[in-house]
Protein backbone atom coordinates (compact mmCIF):
# COMPACT_ATOMS: atom_id res chain seq x y z
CA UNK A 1 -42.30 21.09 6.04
CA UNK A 2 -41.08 19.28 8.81
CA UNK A 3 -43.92 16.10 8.72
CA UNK A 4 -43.01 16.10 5.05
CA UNK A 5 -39.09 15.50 5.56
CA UNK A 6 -40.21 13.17 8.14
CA UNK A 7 -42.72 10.92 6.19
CA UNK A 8 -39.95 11.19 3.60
CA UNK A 9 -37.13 9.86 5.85
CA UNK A 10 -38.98 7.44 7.01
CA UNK A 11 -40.03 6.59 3.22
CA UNK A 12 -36.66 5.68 2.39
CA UNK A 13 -35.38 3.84 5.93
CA UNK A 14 -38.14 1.05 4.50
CA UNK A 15 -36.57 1.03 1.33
CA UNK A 16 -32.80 0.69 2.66
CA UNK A 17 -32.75 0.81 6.01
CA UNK A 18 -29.09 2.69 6.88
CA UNK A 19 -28.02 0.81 10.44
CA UNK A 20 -28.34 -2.65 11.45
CA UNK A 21 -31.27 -2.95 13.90
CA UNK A 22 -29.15 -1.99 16.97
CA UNK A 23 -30.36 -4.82 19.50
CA UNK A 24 -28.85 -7.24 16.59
CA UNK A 25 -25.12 -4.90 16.36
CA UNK A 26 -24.83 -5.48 19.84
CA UNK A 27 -25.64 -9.11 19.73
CA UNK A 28 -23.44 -9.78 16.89
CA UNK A 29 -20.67 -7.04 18.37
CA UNK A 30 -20.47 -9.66 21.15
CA UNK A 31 -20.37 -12.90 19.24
CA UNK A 32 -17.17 -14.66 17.57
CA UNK A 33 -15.05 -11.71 19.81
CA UNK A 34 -11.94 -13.41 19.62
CA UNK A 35 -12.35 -12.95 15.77
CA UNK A 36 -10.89 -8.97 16.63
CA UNK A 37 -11.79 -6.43 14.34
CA UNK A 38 -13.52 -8.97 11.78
CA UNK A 39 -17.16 -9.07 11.86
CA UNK A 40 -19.76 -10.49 9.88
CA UNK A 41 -20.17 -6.95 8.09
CA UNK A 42 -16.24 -8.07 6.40
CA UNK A 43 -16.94 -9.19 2.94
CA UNK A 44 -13.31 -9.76 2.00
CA UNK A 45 -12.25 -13.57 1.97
CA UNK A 46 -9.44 -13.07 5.09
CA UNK A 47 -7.33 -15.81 4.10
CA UNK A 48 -7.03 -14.42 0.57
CA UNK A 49 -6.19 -10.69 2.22
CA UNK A 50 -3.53 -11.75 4.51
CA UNK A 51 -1.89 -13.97 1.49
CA UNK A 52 -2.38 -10.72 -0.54
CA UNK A 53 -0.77 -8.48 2.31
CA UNK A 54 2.08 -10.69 3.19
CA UNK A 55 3.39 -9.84 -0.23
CA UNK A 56 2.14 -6.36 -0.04
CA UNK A 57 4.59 -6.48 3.04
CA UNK A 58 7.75 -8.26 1.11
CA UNK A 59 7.46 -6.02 -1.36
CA UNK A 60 7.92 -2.78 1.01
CA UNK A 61 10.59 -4.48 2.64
CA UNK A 62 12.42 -5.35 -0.59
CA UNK A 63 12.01 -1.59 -1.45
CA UNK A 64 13.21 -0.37 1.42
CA UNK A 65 16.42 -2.82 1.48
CA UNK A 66 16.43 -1.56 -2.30
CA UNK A 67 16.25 2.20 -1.27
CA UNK A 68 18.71 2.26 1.55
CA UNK A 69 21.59 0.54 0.04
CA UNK A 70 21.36 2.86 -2.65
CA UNK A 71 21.74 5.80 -0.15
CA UNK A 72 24.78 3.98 1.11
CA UNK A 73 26.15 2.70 -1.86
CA UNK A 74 25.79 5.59 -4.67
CA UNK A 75 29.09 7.78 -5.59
CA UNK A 76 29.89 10.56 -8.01
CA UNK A 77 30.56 13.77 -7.90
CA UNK A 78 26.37 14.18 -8.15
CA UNK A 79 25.19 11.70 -5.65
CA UNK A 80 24.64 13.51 -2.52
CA UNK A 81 21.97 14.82 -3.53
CA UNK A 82 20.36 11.66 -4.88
CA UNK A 83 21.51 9.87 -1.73
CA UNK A 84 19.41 12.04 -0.07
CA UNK A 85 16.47 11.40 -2.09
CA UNK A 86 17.05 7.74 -1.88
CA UNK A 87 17.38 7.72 1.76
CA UNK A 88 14.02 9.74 2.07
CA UNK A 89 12.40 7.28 0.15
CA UNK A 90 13.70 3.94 2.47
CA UNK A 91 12.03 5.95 5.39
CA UNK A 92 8.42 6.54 3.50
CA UNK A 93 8.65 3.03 2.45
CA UNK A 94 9.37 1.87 5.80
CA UNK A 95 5.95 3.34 7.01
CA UNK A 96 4.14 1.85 4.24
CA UNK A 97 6.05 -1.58 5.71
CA UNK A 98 4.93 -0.88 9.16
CA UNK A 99 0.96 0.02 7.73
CA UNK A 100 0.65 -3.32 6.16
CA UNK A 101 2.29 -4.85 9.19
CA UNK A 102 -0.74 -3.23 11.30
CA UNK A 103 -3.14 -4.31 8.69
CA UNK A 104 -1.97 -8.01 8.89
CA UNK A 105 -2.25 -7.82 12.77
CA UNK A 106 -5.90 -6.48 12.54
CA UNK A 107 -7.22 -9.05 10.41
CA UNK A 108 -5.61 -11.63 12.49
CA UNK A 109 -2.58 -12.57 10.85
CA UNK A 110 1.44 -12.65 11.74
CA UNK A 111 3.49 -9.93 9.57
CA UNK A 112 5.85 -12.69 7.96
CA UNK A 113 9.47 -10.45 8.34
CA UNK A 114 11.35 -13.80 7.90
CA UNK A 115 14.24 -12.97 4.97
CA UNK A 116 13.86 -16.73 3.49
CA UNK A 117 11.76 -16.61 0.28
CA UNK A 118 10.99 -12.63 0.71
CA UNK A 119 12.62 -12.10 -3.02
CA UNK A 120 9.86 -14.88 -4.14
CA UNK A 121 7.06 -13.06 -2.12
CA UNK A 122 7.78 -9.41 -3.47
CA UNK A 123 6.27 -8.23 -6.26
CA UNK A 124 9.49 -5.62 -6.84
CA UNK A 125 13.12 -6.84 -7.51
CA UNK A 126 16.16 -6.00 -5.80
CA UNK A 127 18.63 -5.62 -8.23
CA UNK A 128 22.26 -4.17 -7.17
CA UNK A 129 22.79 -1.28 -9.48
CA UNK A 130 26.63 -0.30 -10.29
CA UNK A 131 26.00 3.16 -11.64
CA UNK A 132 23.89 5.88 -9.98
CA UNK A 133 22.11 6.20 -13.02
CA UNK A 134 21.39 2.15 -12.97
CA UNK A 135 20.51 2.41 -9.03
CA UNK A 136 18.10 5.39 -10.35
CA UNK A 137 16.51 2.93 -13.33
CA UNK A 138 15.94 0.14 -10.83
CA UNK A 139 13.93 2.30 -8.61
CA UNK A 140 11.90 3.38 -11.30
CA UNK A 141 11.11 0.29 -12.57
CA UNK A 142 10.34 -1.02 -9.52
CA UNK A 143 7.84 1.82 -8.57
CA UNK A 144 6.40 1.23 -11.78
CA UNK A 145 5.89 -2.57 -10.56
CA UNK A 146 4.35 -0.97 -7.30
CA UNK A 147 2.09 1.49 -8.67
CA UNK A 148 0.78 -1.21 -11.26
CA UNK A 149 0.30 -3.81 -8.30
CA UNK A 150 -1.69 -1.46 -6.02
CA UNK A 151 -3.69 -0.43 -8.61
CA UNK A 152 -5.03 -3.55 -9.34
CA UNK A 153 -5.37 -4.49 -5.41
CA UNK A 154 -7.49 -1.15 -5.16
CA UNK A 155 -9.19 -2.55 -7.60
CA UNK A 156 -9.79 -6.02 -6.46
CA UNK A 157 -11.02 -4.70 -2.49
CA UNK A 158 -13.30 -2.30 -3.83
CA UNK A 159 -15.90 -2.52 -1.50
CA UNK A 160 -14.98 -6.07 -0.62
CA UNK A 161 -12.39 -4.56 2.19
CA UNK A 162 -12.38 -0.46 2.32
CA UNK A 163 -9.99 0.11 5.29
CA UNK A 164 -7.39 -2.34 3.13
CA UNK A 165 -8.16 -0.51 0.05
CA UNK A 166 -7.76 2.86 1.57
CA UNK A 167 -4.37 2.06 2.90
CA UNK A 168 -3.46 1.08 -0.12
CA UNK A 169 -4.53 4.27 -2.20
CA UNK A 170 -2.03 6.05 0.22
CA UNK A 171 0.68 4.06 -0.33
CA UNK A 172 0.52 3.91 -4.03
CA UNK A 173 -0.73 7.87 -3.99
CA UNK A 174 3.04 8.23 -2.51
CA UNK A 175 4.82 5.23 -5.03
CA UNK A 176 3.43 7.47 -7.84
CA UNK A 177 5.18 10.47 -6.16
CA UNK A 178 8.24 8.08 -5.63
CA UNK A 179 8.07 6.76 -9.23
CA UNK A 180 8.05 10.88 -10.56
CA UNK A 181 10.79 11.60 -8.60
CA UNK A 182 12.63 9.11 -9.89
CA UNK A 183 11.91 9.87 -13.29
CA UNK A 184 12.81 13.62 -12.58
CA UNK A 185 16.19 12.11 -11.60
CA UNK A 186 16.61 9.91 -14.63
CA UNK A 187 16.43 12.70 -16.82
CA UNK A 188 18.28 15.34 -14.70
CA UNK A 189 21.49 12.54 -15.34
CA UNK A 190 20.80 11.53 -18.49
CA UNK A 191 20.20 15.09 -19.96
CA UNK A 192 17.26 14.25 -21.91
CA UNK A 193 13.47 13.97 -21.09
CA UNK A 194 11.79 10.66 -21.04
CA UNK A 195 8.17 11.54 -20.93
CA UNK A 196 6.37 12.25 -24.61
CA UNK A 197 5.49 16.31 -24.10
């Protein structure tokens, strides 16, 4: 049984072998080192990724701007609350700020925190709501704009880029959660249910 699972393994490691030949990793490991934790195995175009993440990275820090003036700014007898829930959601976008930051820095690029031309670089608005149920509406419209954006971006690194696609599955995992709890919040103050049952 055991020749046979042998014979078989080795069957298929002619077909498609699984590792690099591991003289070769070590070779190439060694080569181009100042290139960091690119290596020929990347089959993302970098350029294109860092472009991509920069706005990735505006539009995190547009949401948290977004997020935290609400939990400054929002009155009414029912805010607290809400306050609360906007100030919780400033912190989780924050770490999804400081991830793509990271991500930038691996690939080789600068994290681009300058404030001039962020609101151009962001996919999200920041819109200054009057009304807690406005400041509510904006954030749910501009999770919807997130979870739409990541999507695609999942999408489009596939298999091209995994670790940047698998960042960005977490962060729009939690914009979905963000965009639900904003809906929940929508239709605890306006006393009627948005969502077709």
């Amino acid at each position: 049984m055991k020749k046979n699972n042998l014979k078989l393994s080795a069957v298929l490691l002619e077909k498609q072998p699984f590792l690099s030949d591991i003289q070769q990793l070590r070779v190439r490991a060694r080569n181009n080192i100042e290139q960091g934790a690119v290596t020929p195995a990347y089959r993302g175009d970098v350029k294109q990724t860092l472009a991509i993440l920069q706005s990735v990275l505006a539009t995190e820090i547009v949401c948290v701007l977004r997020y935290t003036m609400n939990a400054i700014a929002a009155t009414g007898l029912s805010s607290e609350s809400v306050k609360k829930e906007f100030a919780i959601h400033a912190d989780e976008e924050r770490i999804h700020m400081q991830q793509v930051a990271e991500r930038i820095n691996q690939l080789g690029g600068k994290p681009d925190f300058n404030p001039d031309g962020l609101a151009t670089r962001s996919a999200s608005q920041y819109v200054e709501a009057g009304s807690l149920v406005d400041m509510i509406k904006e954030n749910l419209i501009a999770e919807r704009i997130a979870c739409e954006h990541y999507r695609e971006l999942v999408s489009f690194f596939a298999d091209k880029d995994p670790t940047t696609r698998t960042m960005l599955e977490g962060i729009l995992e939690k914009e979905e959660e963000h965009a639900n709890d904003m809906h929940d919040l929508l239709v605890a103050h306006e006393g009627r249910p948005m969502l077709a049952k």
